[in-house]
PDB file of N, CA and C in Angstrom:
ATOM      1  N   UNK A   1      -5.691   8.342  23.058  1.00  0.00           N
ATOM      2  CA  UNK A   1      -5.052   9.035  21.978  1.00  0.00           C
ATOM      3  C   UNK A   1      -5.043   8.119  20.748  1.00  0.00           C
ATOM      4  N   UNK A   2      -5.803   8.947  19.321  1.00  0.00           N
ATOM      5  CA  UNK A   2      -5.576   7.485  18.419  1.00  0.00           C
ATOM      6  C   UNK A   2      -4.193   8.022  17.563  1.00  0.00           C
ATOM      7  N   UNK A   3      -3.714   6.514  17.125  1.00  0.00           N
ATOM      8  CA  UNK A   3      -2.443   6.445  16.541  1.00  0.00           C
ATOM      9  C   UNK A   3      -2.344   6.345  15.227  1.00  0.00           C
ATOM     10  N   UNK A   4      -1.585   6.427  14.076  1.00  0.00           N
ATOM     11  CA  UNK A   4      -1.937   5.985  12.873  1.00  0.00           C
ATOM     12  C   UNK A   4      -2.329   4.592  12.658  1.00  0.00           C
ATOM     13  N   UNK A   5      -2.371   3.538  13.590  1.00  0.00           N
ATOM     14  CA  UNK A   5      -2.615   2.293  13.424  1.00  0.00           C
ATOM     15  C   UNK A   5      -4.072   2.000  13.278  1.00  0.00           C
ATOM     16  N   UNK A   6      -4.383   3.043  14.332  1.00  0.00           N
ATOM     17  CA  UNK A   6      -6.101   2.971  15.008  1.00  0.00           C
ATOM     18  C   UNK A   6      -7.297   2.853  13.649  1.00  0.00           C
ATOM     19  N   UNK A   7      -7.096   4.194  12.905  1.00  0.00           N
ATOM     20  CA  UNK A   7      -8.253   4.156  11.894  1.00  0.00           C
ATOM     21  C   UNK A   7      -7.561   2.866  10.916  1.00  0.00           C
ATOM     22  N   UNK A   8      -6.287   2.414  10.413  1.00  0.00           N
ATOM     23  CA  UNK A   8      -6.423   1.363   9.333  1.00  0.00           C
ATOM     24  C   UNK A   8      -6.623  -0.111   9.938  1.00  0.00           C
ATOM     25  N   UNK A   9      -6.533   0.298  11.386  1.00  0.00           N
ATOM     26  CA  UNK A   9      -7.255  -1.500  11.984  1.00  0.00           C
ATOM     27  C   UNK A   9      -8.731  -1.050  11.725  1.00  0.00           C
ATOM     28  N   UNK A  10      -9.532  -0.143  11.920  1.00  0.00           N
ATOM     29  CA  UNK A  10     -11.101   0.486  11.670  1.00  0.00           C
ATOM     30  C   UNK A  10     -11.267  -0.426  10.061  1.00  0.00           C
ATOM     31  N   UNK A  11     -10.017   0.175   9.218  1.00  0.00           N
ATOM     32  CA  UNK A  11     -10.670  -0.050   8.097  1.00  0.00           C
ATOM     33  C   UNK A  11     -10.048  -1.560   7.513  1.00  0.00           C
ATOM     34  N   UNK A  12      -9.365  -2.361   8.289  1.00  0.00           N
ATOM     35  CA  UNK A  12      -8.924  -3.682   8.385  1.00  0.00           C
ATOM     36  C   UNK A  12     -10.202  -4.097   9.047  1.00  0.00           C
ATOM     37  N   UNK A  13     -11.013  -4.050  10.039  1.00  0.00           N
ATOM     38  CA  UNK A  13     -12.440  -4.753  10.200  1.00  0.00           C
ATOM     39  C   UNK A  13     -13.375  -4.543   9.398  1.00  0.00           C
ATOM     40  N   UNK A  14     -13.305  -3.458   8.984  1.00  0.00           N
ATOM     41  CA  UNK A  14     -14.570  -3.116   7.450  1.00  0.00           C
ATOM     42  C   UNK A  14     -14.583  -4.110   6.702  1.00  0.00           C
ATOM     43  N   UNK A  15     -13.144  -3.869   6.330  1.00  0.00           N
ATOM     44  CA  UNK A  15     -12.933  -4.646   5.100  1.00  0.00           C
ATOM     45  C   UNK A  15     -13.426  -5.962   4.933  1.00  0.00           C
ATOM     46  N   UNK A  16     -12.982  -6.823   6.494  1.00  0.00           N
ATOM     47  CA  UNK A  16     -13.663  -7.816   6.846  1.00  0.00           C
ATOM     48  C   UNK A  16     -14.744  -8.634   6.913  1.00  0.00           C
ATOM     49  N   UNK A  17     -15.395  -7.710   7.568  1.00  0.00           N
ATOM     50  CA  UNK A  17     -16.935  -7.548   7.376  1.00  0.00           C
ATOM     51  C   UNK A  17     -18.052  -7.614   6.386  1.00  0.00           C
ATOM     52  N   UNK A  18     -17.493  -6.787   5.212  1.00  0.00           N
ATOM     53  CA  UNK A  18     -17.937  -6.724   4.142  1.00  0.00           C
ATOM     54  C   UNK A  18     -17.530  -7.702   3.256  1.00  0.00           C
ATOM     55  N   UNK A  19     -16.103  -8.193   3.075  1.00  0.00           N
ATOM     56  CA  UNK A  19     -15.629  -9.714   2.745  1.00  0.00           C
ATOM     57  C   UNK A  19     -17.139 -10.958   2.972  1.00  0.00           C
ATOM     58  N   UNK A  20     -17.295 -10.458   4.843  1.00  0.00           N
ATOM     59  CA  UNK A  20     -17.929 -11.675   5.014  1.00  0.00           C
ATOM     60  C   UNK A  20     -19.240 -11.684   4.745  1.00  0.00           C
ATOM     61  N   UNK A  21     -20.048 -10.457   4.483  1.00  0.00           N
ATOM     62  CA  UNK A  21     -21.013  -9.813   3.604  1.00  0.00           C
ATOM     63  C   UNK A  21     -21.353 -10.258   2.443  1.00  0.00           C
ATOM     64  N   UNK A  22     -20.464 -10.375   1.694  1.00  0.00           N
ATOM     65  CA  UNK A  22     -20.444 -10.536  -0.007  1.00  0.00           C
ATOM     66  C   UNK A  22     -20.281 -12.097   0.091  1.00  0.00           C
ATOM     67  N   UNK A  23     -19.583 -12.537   0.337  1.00  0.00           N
ATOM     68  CA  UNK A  23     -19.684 -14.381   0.988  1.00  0.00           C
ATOM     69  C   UNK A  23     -20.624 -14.748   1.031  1.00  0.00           C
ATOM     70  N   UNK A  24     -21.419 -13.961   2.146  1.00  0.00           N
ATOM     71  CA  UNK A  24     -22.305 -14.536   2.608  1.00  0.00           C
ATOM     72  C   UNK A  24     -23.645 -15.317   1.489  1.00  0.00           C
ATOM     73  N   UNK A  25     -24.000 -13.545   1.088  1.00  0.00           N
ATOM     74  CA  UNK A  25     -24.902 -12.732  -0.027  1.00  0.00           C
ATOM     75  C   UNK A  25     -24.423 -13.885  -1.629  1.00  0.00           C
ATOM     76  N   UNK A  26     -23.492 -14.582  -1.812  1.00  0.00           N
ATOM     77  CA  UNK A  26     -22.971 -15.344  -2.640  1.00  0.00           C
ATOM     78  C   UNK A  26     -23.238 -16.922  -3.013  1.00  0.00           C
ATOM     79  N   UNK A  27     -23.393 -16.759  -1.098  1.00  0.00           N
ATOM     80  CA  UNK A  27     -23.616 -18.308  -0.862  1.00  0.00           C
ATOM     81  C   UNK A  27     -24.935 -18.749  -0.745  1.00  0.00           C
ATOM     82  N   UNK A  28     -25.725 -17.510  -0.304  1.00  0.00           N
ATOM     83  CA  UNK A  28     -27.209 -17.846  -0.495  1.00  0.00           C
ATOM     84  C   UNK A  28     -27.830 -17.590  -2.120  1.00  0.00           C
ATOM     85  N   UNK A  29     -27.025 -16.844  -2.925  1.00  0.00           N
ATOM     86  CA  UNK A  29     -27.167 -17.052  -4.313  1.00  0.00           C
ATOM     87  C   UNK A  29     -27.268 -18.386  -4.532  1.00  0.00           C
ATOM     88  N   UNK A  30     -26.059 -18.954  -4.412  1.00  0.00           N
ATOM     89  CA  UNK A  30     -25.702 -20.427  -4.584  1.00  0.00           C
ATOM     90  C   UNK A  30     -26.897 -21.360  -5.014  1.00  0.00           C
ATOM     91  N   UNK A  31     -27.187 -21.118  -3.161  1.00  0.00           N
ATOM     92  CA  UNK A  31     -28.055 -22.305  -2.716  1.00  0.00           C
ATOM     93  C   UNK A  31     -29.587 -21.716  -3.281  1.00  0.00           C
ATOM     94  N   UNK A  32     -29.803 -21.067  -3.252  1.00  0.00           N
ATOM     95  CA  UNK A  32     -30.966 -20.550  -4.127  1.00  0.00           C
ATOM     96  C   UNK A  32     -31.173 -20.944  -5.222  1.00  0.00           C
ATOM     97  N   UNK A  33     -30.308 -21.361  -6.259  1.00  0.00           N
ATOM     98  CA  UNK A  33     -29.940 -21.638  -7.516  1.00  0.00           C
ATOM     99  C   UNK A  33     -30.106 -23.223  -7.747  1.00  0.00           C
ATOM    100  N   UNK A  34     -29.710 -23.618  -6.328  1.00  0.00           N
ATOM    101  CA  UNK A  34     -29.745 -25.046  -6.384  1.00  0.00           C
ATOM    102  C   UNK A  34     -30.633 -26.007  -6.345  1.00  0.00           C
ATOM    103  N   UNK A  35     -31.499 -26.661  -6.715  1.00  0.00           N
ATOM    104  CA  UNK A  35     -32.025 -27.744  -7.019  1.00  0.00           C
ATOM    105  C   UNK A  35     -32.126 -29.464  -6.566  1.00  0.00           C
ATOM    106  N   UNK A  36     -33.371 -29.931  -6.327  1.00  0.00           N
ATOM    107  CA  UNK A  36     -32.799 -30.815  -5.631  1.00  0.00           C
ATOM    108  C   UNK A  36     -32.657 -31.233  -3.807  1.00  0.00           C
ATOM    109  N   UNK A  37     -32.734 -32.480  -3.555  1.00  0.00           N
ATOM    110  CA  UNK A  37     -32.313 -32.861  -2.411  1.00  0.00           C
ATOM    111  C   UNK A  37     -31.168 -32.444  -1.898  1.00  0.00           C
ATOM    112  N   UNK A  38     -30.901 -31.957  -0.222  1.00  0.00           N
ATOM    113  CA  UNK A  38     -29.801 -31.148   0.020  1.00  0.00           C
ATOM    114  C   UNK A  38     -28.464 -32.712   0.287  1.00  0.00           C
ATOM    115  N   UNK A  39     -27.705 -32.266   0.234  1.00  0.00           N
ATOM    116  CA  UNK A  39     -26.399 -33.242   0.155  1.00  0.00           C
ATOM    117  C   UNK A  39     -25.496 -32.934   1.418  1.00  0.00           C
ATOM    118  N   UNK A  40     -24.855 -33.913   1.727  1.00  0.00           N
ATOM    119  CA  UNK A  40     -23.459 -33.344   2.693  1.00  0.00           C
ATOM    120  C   UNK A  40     -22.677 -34.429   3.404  1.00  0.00           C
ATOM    121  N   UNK A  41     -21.911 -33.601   3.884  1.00  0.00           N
ATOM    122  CA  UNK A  41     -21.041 -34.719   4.768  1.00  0.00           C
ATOM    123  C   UNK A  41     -20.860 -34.698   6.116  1.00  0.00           C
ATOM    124  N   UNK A  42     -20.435 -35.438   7.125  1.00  0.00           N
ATOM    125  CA  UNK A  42     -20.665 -35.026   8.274  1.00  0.00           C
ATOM    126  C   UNK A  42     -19.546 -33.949   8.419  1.00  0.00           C
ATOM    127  N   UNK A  43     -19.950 -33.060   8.999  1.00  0.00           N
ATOM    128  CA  UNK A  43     -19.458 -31.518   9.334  1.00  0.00           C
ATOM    129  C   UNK A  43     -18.458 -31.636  11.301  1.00  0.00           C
ATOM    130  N   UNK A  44     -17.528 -31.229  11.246  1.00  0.00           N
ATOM    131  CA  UNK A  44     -16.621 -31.157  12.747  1.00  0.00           C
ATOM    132  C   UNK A  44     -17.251 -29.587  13.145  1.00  0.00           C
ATOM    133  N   UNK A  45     -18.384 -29.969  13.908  1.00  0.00           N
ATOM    134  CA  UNK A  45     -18.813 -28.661  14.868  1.00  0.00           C
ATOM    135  C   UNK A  45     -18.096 -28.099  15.718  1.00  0.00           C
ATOM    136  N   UNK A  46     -16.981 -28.559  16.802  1.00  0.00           N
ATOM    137  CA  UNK A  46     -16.399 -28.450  16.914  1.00  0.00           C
ATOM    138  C   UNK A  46     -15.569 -27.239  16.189  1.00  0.00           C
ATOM    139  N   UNK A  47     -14.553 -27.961  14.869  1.00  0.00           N
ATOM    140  CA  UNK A  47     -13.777 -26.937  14.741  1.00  0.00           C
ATOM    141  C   UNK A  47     -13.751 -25.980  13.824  1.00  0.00           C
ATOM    142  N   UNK A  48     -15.414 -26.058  13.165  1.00  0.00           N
ATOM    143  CA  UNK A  48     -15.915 -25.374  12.130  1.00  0.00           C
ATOM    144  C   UNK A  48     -16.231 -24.218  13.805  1.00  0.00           C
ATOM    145  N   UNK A  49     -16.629 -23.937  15.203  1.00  0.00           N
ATOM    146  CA  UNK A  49     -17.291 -23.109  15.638  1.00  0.00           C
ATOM    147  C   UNK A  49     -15.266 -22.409  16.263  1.00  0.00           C
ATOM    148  N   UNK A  50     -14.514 -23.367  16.113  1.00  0.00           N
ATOM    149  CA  UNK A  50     -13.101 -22.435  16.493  1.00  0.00           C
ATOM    150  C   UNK A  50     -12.986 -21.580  15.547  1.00  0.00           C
ATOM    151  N   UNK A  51     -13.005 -22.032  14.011  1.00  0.00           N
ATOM    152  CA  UNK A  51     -12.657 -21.158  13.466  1.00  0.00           C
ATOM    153  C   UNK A  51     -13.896 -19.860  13.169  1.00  0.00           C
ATOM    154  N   UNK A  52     -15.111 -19.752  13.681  1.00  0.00           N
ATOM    155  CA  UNK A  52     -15.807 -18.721  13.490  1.00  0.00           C
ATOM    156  C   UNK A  52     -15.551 -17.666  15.007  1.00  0.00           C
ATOM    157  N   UNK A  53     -15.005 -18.815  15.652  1.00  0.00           N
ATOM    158  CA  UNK A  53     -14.526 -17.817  16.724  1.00  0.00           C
ATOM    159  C   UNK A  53     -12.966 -17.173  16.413  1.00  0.00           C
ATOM    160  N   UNK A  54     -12.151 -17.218  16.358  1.00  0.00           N
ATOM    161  CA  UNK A  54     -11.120 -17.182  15.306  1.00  0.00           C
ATOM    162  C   UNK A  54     -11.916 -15.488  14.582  1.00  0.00           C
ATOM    163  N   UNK A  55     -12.599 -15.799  14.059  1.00  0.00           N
ATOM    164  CA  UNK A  55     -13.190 -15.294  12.758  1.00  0.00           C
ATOM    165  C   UNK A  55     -13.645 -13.818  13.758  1.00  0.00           C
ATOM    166  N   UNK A  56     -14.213 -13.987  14.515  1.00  0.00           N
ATOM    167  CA  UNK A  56     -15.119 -13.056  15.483  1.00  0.00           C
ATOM    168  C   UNK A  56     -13.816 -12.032  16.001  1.00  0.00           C
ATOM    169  N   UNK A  57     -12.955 -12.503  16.401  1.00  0.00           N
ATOM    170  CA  UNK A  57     -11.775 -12.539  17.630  1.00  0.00           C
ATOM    171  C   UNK A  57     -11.398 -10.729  16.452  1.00  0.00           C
ATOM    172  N   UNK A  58     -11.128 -11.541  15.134  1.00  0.00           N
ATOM    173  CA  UNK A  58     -10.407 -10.670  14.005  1.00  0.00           C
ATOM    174  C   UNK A  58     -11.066  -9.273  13.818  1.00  0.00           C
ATOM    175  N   UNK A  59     -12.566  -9.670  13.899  1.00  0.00           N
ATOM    176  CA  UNK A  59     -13.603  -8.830  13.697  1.00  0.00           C
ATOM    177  C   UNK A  59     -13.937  -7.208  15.138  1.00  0.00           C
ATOM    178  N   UNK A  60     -13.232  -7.710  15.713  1.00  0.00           N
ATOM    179  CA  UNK A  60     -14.211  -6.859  17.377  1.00  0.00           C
ATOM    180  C   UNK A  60     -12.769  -5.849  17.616  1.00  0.00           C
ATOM    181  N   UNK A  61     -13.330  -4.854  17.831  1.00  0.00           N
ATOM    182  CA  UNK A  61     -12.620  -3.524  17.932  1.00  0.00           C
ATOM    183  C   UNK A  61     -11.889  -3.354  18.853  1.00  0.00           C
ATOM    184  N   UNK A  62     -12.041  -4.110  19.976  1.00  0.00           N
ATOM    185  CA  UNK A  62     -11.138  -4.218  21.316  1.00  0.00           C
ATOM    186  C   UNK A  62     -11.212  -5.819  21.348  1.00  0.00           C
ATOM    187  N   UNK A  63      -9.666  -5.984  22.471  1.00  0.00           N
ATOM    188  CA  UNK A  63      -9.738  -7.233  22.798  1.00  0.00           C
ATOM    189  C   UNK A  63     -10.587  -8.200  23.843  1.00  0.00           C
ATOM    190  N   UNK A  64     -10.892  -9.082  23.159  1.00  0.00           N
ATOM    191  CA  UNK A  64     -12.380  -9.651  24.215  1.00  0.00           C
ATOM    192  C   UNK A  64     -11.922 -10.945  24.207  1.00  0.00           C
ATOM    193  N   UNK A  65     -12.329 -11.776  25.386  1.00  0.00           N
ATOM    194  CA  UNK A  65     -12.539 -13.156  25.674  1.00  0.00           C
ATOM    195  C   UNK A  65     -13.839 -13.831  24.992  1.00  0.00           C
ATOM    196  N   UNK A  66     -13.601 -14.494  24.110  1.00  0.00           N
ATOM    197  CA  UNK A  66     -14.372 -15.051  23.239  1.00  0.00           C
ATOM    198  C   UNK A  66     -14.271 -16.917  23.924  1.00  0.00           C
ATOM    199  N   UNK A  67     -15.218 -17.268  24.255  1.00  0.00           N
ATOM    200  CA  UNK A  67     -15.478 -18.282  24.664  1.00  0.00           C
ATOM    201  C   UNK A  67     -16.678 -19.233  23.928  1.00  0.00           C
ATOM    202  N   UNK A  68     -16.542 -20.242  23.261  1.00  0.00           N
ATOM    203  CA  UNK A  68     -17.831 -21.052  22.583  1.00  0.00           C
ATOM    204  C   UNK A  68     -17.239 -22.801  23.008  1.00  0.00           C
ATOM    205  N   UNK A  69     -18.531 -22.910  24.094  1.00  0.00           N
ATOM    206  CA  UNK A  69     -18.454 -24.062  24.880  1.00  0.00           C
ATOM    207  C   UNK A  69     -19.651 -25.079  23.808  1.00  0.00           C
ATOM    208  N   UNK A  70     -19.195 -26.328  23.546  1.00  0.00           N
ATOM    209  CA  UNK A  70     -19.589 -26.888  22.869  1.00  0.00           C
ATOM    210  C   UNK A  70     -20.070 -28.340  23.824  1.00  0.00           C
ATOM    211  N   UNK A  71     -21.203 -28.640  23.963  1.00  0.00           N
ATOM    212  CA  UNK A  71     -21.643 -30.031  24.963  1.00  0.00           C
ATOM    213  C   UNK A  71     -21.975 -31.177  23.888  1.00  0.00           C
ATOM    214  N   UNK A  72     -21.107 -31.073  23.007  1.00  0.00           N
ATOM    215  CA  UNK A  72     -21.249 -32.597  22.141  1.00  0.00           C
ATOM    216  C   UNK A  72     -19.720 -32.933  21.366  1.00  0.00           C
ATOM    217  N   UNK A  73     -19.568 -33.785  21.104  1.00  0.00           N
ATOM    218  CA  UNK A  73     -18.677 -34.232  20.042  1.00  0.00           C
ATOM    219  C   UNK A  73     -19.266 -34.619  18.920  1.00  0.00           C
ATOM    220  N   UNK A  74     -20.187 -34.577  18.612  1.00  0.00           N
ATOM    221  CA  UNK A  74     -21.823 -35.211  17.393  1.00  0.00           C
ATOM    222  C   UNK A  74     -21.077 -34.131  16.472  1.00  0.00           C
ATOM    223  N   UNK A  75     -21.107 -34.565  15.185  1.00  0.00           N
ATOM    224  CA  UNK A  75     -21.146 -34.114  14.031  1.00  0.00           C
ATOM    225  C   UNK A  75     -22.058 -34.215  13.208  1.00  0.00           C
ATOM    226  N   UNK A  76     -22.495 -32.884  12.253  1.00  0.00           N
ATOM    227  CA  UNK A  76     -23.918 -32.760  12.059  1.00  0.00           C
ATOM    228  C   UNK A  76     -23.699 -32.736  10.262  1.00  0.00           C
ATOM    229  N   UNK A  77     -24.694 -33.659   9.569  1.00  0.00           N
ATOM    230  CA  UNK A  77     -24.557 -33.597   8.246  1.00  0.00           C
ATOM    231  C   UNK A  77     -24.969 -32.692   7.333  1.00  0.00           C
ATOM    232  N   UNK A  78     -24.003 -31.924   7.164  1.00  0.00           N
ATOM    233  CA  UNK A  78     -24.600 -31.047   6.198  1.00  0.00           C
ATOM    234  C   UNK A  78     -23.038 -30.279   5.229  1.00  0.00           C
ATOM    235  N   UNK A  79     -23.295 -29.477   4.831  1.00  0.00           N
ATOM    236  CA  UNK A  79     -22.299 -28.578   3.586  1.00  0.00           C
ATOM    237  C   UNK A  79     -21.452 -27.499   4.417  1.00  0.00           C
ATOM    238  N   UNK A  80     -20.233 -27.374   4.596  1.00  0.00           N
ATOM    239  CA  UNK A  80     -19.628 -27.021   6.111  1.00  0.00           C
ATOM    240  C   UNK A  80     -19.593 -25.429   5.385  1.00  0.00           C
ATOM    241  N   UNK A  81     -19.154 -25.404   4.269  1.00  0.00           N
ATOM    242  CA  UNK A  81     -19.737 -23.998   4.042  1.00  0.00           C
ATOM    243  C   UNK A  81     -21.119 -22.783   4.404  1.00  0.00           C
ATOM    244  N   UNK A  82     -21.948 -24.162   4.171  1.00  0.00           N
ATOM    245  CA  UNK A  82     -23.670 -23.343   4.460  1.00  0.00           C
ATOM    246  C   UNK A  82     -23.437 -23.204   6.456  1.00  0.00           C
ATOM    247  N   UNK A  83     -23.157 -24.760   6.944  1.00  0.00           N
ATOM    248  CA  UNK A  83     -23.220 -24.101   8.301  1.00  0.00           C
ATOM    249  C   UNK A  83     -22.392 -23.285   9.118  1.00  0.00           C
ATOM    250  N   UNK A  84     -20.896 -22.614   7.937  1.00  0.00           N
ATOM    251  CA  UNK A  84     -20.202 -21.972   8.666  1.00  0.00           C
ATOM    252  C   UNK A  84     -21.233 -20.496   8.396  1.00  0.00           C
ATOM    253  N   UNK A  85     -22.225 -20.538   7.295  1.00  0.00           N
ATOM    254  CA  UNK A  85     -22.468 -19.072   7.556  1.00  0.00           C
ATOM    255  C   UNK A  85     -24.031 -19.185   8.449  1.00  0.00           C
ATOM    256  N   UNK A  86     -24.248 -20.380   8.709  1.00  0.00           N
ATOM    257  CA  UNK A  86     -25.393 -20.421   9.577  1.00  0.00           C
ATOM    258  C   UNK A  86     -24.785 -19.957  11.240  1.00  0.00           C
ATOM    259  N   UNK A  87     -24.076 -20.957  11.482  1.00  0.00           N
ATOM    260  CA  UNK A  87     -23.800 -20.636  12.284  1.00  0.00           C
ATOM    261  C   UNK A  87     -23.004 -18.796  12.664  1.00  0.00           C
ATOM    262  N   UNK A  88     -22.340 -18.700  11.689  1.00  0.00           N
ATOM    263  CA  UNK A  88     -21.560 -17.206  11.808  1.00  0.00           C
ATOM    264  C   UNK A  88     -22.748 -16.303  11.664  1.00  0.00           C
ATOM    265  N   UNK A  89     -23.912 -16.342  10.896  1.00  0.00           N
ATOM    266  CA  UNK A  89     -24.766 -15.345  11.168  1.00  0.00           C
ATOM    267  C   UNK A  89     -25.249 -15.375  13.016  1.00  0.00           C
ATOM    268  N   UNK A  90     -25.580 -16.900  13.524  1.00  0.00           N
ATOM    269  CA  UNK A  90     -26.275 -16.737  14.484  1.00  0.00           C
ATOM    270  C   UNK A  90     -25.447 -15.763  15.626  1.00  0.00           C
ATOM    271  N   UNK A  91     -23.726 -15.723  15.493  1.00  0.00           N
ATOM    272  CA  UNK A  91     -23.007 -15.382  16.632  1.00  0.00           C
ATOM    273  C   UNK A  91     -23.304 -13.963  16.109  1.00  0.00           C
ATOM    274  N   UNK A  92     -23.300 -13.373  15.101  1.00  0.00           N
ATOM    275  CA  UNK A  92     -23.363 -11.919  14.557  1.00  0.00           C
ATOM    276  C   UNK A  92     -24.476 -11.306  15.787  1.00  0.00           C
ATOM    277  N   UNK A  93     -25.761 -12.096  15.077  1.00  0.00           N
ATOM    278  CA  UNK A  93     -27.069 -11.748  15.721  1.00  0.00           C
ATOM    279  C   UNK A  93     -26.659 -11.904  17.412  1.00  0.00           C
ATOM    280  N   UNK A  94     -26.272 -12.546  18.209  1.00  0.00           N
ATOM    281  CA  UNK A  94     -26.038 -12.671  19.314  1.00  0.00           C
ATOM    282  C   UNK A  94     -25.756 -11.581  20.006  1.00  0.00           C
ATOM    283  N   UNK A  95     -24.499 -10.785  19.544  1.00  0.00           N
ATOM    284  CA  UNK A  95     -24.090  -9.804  19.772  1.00  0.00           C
ATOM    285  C   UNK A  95     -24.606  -8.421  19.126  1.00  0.00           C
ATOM    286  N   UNK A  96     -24.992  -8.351  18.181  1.00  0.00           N
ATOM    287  CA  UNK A  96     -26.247  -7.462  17.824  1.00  0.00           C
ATOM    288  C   UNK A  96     -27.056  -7.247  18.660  1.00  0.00           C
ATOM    289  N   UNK A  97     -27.583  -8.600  19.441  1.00  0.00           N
ATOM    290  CA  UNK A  97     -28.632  -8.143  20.126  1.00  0.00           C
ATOM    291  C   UNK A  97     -28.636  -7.646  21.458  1.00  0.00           C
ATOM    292  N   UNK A  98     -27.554  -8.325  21.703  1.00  0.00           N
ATOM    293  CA  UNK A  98     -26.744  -8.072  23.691  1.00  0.00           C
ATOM    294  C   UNK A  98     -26.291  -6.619  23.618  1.00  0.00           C
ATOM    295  N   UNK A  99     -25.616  -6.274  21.939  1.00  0.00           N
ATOM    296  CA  UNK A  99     -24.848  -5.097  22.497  1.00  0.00           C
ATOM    297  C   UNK A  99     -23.638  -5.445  23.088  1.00  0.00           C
ATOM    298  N   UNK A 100     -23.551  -4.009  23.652  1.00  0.00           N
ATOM    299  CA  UNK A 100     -21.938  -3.362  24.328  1.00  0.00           C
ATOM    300  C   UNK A 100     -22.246  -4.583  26.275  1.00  0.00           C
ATOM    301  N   UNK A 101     -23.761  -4.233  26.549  1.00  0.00           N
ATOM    302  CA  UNK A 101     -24.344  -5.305  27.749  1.00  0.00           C
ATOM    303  C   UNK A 101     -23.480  -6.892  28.079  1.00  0.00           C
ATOM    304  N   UNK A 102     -23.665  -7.785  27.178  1.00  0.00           N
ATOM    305  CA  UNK A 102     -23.504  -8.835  27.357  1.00  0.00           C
ATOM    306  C   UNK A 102     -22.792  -9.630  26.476  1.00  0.00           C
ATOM    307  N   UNK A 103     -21.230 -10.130  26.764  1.00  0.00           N
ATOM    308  CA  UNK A 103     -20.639 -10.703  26.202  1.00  0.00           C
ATOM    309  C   UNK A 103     -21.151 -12.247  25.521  1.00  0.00           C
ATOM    310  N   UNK A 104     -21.707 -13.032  26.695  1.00  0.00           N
ATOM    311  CA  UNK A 104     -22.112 -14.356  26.054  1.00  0.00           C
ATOM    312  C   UNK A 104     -23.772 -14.832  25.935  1.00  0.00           C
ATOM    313  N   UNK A 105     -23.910 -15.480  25.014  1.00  0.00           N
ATOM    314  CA  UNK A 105     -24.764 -15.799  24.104  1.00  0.00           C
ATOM    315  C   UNK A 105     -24.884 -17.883  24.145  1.00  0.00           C
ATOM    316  N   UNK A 106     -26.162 -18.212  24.632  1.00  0.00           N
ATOM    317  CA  UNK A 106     -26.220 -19.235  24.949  1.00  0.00           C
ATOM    318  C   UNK A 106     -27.040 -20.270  23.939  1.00  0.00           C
ATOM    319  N   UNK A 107     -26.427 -20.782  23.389  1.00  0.00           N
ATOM    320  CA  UNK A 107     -27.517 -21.987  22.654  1.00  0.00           C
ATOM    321  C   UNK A 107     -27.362 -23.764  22.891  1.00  0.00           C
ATOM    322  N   UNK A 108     -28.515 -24.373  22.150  1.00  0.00           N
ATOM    323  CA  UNK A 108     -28.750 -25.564  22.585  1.00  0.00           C
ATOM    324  C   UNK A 108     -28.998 -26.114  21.539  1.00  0.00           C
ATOM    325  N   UNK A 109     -27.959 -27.021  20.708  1.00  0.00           N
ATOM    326  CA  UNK A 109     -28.607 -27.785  19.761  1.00  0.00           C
ATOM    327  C   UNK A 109     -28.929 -29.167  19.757  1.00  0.00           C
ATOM    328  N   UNK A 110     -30.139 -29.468  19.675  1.00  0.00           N
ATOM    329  CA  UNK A 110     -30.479 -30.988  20.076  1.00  0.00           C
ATOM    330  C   UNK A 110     -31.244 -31.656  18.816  1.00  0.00           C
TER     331      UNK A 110
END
């Protein structure tokens, strides 16, 4: 049975979505624009991938066990902005591609 809550959480993930859309679409303006040798600092993979999980958790229409197992403590140099949307595109695509099928999504960065 849906409730009045149901469609404005619908349109509380839109909204979201499209937030992270226009971000995104902003940030590759950016860097497009930019010039030059790339710059950065070392980046916490770690808790740059909590908060895209975090981020995911906000995003998904039912409640799901969101799990992102990390096999390093290595921090990787780069602009924590660019790899929060590198990385946040790759989890998008993950689940894009699994579908409603398969919750987890396995990678290896070496």
């Amino acid at each position: 049975m849906l409730t009045c809550a149901d469609p404005i959480d619908a349109m509380r993930r839109q909204a979201l979505r499209m937030t992270a859309i226009v971000h995104d679409l902003l940030e590759l303006s950016r860097l497009e624009a930019e010039e030059g040798a790339p710059t950065g600092e070392p980046v916490d993979v770690g808790g740059l991938l909590a908060r895209l999980r975090s981020d995911l958790l906000a995003r998904l229409s039912e409640a799901r066990d969101v799990q992102i197992v990390i096999d390093s403590s290595e921090r990787l140099l780069g602009v924590e902005a660019q790899l929060h949307s590198a990385f946040g595109n790759l989890l998008g695509k993950c689940r894009q591609i699994h579908g409603g099928g398969r919750d987890d999504c396995d990678a290896l960065v070496g």
